[in-house]
PDB file of N, CA and C in Angstrom:
ATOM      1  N   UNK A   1      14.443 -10.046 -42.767  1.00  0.00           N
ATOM      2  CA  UNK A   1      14.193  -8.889 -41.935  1.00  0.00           C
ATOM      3  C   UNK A   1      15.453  -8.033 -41.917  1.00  0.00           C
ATOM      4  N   UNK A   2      15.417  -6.589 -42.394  1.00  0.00           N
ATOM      5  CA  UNK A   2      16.179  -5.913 -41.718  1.00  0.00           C
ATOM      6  C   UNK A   2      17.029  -6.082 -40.657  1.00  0.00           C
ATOM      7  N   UNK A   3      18.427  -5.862 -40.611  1.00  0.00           N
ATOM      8  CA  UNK A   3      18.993  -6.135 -39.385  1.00  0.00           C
ATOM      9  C   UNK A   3      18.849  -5.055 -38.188  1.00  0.00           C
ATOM     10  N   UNK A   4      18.667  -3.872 -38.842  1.00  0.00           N
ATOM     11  CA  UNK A   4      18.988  -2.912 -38.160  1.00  0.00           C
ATOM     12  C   UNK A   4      17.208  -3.294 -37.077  1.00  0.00           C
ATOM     13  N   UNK A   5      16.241  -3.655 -37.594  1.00  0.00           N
ATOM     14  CA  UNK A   5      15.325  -3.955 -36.987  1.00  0.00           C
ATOM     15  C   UNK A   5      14.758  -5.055 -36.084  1.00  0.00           C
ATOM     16  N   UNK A   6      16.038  -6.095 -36.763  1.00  0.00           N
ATOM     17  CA  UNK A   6      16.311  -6.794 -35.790  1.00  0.00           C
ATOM     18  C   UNK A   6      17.314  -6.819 -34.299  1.00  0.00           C
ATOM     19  N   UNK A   7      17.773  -6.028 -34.595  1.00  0.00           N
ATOM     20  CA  UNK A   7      18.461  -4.880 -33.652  1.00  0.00           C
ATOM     21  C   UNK A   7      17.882  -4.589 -32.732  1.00  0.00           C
ATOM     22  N   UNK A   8      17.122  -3.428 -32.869  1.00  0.00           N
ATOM     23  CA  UNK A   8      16.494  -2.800 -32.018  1.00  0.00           C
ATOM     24  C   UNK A   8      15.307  -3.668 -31.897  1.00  0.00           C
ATOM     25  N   UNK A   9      14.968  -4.926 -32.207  1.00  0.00           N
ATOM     26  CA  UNK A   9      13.492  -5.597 -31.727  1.00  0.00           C
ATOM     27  C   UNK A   9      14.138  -6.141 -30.380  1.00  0.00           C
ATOM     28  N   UNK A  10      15.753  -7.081 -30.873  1.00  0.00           N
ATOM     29  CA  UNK A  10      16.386  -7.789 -29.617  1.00  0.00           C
ATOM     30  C   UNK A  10      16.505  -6.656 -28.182  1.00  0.00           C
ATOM     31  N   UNK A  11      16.611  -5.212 -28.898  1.00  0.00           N
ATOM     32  CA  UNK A  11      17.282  -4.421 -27.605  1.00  0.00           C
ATOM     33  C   UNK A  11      15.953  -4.231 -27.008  1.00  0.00           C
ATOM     34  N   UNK A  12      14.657  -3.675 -27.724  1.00  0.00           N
ATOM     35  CA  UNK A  12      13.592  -3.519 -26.841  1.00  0.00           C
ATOM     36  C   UNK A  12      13.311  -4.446 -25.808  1.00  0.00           C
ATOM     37  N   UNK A  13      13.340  -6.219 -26.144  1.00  0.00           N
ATOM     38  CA  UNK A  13      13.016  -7.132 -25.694  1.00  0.00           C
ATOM     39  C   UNK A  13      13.534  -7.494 -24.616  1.00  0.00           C
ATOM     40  N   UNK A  14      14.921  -7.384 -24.591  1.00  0.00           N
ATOM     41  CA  UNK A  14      16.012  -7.548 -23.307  1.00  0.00           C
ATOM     42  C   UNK A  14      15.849  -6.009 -22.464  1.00  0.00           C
ATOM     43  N   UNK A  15      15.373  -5.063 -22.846  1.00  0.00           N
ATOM     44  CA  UNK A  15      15.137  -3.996 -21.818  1.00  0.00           C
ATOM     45  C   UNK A  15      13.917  -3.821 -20.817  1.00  0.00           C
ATOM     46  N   UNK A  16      13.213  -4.656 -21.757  1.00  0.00           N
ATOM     47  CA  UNK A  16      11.450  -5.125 -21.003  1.00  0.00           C
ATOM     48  C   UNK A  16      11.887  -6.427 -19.947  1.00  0.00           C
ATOM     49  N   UNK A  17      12.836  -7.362 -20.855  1.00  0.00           N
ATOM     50  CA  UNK A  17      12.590  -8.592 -19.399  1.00  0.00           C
ATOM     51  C   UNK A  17      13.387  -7.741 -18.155  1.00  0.00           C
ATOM     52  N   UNK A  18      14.702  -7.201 -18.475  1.00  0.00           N
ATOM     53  CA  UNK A  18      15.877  -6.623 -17.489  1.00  0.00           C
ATOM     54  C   UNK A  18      14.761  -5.155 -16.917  1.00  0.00           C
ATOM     55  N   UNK A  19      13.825  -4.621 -17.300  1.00  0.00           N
ATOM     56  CA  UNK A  19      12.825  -4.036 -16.430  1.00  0.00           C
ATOM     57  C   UNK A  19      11.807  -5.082 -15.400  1.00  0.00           C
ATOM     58  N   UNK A  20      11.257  -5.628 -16.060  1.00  0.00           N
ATOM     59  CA  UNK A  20      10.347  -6.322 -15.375  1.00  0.00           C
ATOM     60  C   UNK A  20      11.523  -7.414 -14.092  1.00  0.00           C
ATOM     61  N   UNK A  21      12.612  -7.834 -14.413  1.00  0.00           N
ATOM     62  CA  UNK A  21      13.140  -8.221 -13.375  1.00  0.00           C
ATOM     63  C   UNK A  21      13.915  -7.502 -12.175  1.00  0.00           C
ATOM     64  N   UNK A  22      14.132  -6.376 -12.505  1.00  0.00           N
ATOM     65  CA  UNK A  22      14.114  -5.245 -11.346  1.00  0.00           C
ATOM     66  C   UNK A  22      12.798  -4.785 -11.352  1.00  0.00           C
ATOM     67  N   UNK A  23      11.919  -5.134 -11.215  1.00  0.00           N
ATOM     68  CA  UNK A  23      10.861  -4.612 -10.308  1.00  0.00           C
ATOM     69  C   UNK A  23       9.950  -5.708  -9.558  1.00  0.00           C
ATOM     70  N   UNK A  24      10.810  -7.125 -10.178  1.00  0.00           N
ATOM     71  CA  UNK A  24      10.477  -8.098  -9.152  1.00  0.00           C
ATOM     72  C   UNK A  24      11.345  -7.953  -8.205  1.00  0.00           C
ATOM     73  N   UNK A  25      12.311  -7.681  -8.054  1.00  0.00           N
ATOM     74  CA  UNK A  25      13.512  -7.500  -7.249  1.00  0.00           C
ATOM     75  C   UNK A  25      13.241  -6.430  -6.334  1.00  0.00           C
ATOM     76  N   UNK A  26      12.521  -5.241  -6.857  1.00  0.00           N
ATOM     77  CA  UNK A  26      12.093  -4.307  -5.421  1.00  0.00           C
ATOM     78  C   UNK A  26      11.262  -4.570  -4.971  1.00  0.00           C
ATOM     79  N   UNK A  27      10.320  -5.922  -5.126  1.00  0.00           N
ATOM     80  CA  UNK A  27       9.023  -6.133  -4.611  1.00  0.00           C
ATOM     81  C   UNK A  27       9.353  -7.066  -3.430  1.00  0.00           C
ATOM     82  N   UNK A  28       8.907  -6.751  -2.145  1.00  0.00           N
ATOM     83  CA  UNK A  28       9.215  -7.474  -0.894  1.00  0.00           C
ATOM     84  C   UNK A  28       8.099  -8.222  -0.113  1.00  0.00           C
ATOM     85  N   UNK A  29       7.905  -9.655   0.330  1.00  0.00           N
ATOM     86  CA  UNK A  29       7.017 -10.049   0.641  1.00  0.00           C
ATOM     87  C   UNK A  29       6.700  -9.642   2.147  1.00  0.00           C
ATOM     88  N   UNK A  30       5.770  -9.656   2.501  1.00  0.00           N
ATOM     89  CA  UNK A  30       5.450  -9.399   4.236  1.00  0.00           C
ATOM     90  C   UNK A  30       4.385  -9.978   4.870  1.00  0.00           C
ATOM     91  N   UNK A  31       4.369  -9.352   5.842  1.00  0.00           N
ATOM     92  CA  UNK A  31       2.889  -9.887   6.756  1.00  0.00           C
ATOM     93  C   UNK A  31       2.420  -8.281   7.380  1.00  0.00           C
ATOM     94  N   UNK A  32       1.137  -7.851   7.304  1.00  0.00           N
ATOM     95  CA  UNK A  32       0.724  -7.124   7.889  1.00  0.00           C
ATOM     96  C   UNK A  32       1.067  -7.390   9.433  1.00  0.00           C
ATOM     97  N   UNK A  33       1.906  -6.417  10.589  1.00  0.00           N
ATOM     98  CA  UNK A  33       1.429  -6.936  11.962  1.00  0.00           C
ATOM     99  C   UNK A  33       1.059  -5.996  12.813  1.00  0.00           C
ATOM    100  N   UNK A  34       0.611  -4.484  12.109  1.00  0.00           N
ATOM    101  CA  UNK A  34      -0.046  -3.182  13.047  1.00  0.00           C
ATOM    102  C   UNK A  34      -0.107  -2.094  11.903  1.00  0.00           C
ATOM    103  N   UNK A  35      -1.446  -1.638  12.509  1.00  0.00           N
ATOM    104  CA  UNK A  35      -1.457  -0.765  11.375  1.00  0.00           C
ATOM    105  C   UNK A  35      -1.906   0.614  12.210  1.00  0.00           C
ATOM    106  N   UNK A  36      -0.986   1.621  12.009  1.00  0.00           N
ATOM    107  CA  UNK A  36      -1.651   2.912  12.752  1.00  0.00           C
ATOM    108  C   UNK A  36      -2.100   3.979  11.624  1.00  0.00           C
ATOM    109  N   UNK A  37      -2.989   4.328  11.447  1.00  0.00           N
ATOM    110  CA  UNK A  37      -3.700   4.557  10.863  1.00  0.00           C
ATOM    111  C   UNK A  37      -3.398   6.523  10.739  1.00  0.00           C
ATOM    112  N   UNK A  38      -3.672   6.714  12.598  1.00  0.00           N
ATOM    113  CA  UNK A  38      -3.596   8.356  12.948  1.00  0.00           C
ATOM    114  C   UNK A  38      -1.803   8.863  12.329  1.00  0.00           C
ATOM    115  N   UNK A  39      -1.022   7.902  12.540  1.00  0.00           N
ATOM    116  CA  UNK A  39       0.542   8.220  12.508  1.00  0.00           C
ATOM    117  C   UNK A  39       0.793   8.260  10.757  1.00  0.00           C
ATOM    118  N   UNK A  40      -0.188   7.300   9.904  1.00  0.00           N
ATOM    119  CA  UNK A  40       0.174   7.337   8.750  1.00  0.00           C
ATOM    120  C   UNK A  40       1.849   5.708   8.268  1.00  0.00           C
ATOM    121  N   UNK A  41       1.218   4.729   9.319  1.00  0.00           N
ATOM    122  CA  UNK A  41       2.379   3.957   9.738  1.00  0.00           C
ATOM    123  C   UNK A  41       2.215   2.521   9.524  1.00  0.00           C
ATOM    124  N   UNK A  42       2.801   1.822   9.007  1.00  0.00           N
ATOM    125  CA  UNK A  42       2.117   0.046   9.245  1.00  0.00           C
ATOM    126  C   UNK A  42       3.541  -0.274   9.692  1.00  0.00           C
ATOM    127  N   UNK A  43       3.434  -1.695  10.329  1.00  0.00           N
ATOM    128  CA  UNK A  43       4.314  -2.414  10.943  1.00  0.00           C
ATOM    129  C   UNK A  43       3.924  -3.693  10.109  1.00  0.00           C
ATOM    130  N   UNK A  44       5.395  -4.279   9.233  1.00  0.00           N
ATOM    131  CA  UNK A  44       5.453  -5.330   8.154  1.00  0.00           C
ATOM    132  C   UNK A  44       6.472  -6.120   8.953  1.00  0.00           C
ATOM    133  N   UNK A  45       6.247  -7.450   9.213  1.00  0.00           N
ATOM    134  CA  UNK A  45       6.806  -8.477   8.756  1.00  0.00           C
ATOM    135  C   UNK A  45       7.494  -9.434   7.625  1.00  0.00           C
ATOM    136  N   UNK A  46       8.553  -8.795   6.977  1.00  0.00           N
ATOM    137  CA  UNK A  46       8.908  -9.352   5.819  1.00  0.00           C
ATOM    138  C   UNK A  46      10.238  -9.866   5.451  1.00  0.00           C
ATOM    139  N   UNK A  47      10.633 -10.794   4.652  1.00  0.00           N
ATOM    140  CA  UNK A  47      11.973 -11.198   4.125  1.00  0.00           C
ATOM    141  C   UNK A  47      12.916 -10.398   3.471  1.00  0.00           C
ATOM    142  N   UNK A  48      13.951 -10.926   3.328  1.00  0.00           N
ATOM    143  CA  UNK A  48      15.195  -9.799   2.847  1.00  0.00           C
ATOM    144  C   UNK A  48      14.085  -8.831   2.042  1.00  0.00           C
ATOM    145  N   UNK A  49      15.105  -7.412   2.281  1.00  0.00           N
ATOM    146  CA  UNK A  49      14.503  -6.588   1.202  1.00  0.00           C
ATOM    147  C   UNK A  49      15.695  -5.679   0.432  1.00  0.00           C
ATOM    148  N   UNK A  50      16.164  -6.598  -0.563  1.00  0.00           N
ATOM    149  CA  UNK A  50      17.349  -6.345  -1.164  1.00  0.00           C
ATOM    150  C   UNK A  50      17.648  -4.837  -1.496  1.00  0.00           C
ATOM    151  N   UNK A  51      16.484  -4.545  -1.960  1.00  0.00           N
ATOM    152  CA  UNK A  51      16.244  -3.155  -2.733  1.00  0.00           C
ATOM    153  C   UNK A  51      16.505  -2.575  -1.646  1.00  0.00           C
ATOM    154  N   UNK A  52      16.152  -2.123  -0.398  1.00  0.00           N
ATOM    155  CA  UNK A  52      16.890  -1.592   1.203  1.00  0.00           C
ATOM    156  C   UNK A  52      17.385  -1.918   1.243  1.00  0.00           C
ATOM    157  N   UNK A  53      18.742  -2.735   0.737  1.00  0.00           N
ATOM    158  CA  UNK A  53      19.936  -3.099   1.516  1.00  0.00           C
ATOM    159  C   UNK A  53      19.777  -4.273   2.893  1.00  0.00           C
ATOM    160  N   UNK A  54      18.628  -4.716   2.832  1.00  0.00           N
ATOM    161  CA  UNK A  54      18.814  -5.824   4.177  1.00  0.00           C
ATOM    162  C   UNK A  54      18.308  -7.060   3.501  1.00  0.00           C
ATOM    163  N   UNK A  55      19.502  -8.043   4.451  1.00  0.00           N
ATOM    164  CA  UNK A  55      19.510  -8.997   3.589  1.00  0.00           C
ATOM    165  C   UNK A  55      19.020  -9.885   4.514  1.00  0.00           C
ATOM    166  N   UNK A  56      17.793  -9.522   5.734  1.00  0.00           N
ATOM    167  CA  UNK A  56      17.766 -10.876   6.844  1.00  0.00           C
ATOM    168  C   UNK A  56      16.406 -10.342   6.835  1.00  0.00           C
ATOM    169  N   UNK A  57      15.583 -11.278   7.100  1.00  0.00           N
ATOM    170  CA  UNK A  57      14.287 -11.120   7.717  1.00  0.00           C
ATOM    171  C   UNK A  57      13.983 -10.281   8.716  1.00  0.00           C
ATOM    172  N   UNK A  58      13.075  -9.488   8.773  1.00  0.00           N
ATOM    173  CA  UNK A  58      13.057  -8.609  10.197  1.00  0.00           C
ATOM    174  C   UNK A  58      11.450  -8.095   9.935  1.00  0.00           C
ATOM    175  N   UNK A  59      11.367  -7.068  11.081  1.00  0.00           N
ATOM    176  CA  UNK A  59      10.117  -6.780  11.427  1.00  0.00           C
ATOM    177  C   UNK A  59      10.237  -5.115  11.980  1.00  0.00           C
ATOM    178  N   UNK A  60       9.536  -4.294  11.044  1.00  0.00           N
ATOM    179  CA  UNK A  60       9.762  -2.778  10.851  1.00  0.00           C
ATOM    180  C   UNK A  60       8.495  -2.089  10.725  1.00  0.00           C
ATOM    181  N   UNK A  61       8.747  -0.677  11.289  1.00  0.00           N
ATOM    182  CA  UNK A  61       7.586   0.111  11.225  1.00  0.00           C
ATOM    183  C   UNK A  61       8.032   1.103   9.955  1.00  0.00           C
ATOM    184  N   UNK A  62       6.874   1.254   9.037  1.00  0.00           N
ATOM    185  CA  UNK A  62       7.554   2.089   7.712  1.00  0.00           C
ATOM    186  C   UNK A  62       6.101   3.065   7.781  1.00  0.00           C
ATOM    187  N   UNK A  63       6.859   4.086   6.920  1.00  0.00           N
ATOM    188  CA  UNK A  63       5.721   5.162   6.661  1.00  0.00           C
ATOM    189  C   UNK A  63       5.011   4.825   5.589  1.00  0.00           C
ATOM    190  N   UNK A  64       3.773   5.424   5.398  1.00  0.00           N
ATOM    191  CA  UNK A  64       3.580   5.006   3.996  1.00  0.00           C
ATOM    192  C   UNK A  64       3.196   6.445   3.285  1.00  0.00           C
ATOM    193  N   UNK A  65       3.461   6.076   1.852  1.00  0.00           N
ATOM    194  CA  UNK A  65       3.396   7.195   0.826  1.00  0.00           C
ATOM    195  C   UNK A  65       1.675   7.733   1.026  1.00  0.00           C
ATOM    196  N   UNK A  66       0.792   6.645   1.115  1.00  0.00           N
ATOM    197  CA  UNK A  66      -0.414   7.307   0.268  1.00  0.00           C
ATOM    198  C   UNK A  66      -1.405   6.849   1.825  1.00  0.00           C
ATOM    199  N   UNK A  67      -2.276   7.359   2.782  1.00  0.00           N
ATOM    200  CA  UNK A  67      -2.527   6.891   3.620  1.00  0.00           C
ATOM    201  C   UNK A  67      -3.788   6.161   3.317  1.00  0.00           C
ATOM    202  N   UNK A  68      -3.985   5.836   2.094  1.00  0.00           N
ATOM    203  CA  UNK A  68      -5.098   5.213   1.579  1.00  0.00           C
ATOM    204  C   UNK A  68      -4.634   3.924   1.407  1.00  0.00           C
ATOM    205  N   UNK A  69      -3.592   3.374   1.371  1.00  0.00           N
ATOM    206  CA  UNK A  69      -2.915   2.153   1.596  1.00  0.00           C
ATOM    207  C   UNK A  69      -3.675   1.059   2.590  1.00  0.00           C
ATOM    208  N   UNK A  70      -3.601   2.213   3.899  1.00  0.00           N
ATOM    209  CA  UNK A  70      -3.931   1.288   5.291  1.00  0.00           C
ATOM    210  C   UNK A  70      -5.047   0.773   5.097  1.00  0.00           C
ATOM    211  N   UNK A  71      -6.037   1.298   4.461  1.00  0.00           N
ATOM    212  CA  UNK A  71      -7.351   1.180   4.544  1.00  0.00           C
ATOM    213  C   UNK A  71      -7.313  -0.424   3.858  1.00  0.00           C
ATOM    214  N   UNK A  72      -6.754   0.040   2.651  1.00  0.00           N
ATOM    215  CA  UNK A  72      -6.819  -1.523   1.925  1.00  0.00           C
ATOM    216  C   UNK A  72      -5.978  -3.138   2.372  1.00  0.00           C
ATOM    217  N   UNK A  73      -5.928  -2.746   3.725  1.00  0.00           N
ATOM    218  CA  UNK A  73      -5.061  -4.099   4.154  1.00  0.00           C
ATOM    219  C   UNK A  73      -5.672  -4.029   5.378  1.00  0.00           C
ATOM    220  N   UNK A  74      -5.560  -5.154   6.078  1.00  0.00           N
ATOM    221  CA  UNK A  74      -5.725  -5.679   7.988  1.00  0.00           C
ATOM    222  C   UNK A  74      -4.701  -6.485   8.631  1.00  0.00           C
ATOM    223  N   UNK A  75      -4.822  -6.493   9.663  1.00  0.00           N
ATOM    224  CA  UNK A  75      -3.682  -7.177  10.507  1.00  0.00           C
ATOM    225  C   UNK A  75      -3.790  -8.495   9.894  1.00  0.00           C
ATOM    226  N   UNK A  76      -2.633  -9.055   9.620  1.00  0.00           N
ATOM    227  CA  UNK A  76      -2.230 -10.601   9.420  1.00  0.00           C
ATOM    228  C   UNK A  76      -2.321 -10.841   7.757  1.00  0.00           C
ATOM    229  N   UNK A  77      -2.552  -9.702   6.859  1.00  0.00           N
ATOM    230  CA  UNK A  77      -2.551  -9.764   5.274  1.00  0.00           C
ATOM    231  C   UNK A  77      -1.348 -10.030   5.599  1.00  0.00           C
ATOM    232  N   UNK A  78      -1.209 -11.048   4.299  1.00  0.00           N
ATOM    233  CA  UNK A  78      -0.141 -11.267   3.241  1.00  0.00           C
ATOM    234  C   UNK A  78       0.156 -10.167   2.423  1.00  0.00           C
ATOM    235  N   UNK A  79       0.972  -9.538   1.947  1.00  0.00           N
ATOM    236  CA  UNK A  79       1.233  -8.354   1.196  1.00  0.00           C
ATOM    237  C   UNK A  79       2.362  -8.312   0.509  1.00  0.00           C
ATOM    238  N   UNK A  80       2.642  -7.493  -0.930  1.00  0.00           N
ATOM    239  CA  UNK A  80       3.687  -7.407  -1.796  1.00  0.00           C
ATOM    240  C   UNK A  80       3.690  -6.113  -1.447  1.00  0.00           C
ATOM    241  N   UNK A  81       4.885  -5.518  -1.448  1.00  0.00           N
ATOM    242  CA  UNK A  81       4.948  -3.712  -1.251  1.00  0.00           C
ATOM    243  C   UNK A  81       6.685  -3.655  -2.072  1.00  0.00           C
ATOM    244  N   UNK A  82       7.077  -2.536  -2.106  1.00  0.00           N
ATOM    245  CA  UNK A  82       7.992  -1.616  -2.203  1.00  0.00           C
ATOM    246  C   UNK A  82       7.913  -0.585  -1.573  1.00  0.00           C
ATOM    247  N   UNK A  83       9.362  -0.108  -1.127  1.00  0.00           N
ATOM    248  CA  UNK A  83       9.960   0.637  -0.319  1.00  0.00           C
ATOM    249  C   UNK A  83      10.917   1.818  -0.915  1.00  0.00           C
ATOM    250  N   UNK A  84      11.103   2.611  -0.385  1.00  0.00           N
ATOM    251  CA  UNK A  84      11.761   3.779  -0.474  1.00  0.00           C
ATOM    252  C   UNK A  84      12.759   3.893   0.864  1.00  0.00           C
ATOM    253  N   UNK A  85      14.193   4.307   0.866  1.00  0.00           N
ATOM    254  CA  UNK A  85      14.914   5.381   2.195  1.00  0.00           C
ATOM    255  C   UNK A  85      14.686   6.760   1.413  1.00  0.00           C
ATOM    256  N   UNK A  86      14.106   7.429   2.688  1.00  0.00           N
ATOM    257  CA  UNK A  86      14.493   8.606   3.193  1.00  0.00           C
ATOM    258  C   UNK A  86      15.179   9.421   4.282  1.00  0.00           C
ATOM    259  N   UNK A  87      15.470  10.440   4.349  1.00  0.00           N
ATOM    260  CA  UNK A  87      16.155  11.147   5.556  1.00  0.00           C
ATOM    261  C   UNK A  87      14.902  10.945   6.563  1.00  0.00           C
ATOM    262  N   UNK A  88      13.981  10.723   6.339  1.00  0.00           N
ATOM    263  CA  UNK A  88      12.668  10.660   7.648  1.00  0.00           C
ATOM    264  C   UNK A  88      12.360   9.132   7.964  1.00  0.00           C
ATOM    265  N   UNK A  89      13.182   8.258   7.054  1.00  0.00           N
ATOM    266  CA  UNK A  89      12.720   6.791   7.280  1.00  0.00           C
ATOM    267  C   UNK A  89      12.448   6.243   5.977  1.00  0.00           C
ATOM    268  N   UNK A  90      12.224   4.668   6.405  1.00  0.00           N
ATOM    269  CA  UNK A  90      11.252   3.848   5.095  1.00  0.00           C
ATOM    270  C   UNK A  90      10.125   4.379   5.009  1.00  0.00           C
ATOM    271  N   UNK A  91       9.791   4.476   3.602  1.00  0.00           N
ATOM    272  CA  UNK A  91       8.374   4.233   3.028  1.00  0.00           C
ATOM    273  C   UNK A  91       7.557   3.562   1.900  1.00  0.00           C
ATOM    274  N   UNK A  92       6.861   3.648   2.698  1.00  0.00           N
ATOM    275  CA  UNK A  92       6.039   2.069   1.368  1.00  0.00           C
ATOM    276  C   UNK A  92       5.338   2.593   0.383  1.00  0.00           C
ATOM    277  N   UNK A  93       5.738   2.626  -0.686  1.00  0.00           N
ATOM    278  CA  UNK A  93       5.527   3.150  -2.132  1.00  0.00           C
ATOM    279  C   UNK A  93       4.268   3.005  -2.814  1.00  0.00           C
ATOM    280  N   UNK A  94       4.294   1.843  -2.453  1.00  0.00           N
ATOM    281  CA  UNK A  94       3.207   0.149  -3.183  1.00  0.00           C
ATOM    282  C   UNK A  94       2.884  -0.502  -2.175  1.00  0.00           C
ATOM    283  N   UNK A  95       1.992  -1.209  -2.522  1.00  0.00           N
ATOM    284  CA  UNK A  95       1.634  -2.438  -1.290  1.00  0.00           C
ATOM    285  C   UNK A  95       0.324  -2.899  -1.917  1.00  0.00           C
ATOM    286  N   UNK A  96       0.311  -3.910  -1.933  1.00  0.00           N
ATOM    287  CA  UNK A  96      -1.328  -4.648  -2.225  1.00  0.00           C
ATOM    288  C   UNK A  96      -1.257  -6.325  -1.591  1.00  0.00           C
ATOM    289  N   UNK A  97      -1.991  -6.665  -1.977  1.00  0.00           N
ATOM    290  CA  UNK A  97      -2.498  -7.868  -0.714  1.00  0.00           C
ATOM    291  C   UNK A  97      -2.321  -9.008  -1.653  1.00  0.00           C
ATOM    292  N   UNK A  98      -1.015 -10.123  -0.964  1.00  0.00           N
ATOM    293  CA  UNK A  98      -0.395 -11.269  -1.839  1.00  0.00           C
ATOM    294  C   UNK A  98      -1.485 -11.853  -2.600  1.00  0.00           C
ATOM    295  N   UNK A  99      -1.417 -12.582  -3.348  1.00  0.00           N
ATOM    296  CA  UNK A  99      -2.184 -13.479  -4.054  1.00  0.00           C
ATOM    297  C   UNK A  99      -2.293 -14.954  -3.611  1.00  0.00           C
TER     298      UNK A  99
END
């Protein structure tokens, strides 16, 4: 094989795992524990969320990006999400219901 193609096969390959492992890394586990629906708001229960900068368990009210989110979750889901800071607060990017 070509080296030069072996090259760029190794660089594609290490840029796909070093992607796919930062985006396990912004993915934060939680617990559904309120969901306001009129405000556009859920309240998560979840573990560090490195990607925010916090490194302790806590319990937060975040905005969410798409208000079609809420619909697809209920109080006490298990949930994977990502987060965003903004000047207006957290917001939840992603979110779907743990496995």
């Amino acid at each position: 094989m070509n080296p030069i193609i072996r090259i760029t096969a190794a660089l594609v390959l290490t840029l796909g795992l070093t992607a796919g492992a930062l985006a396990q890394a912004a993915s934060i586990s939680g617990e559904v524990k309120k969901i306001d629906e009129g405000a556009g708001k859920i309240t998560l229960k979840h573990g560090p969320a490195r990607s925010l900068g916090m490194d302790e368990p806590m319990t937060m009210v975040y905005r969410v990006k798409d208000p079609a989110m809420l619909k697809q979750v209920k109080v006490g889901d298990k949930v994977t999400f990502e987060a965003e800071e903004a000047a207006s607060g957290y917001t939840v990017t992603k979110m779907q219901r743990a496995k």
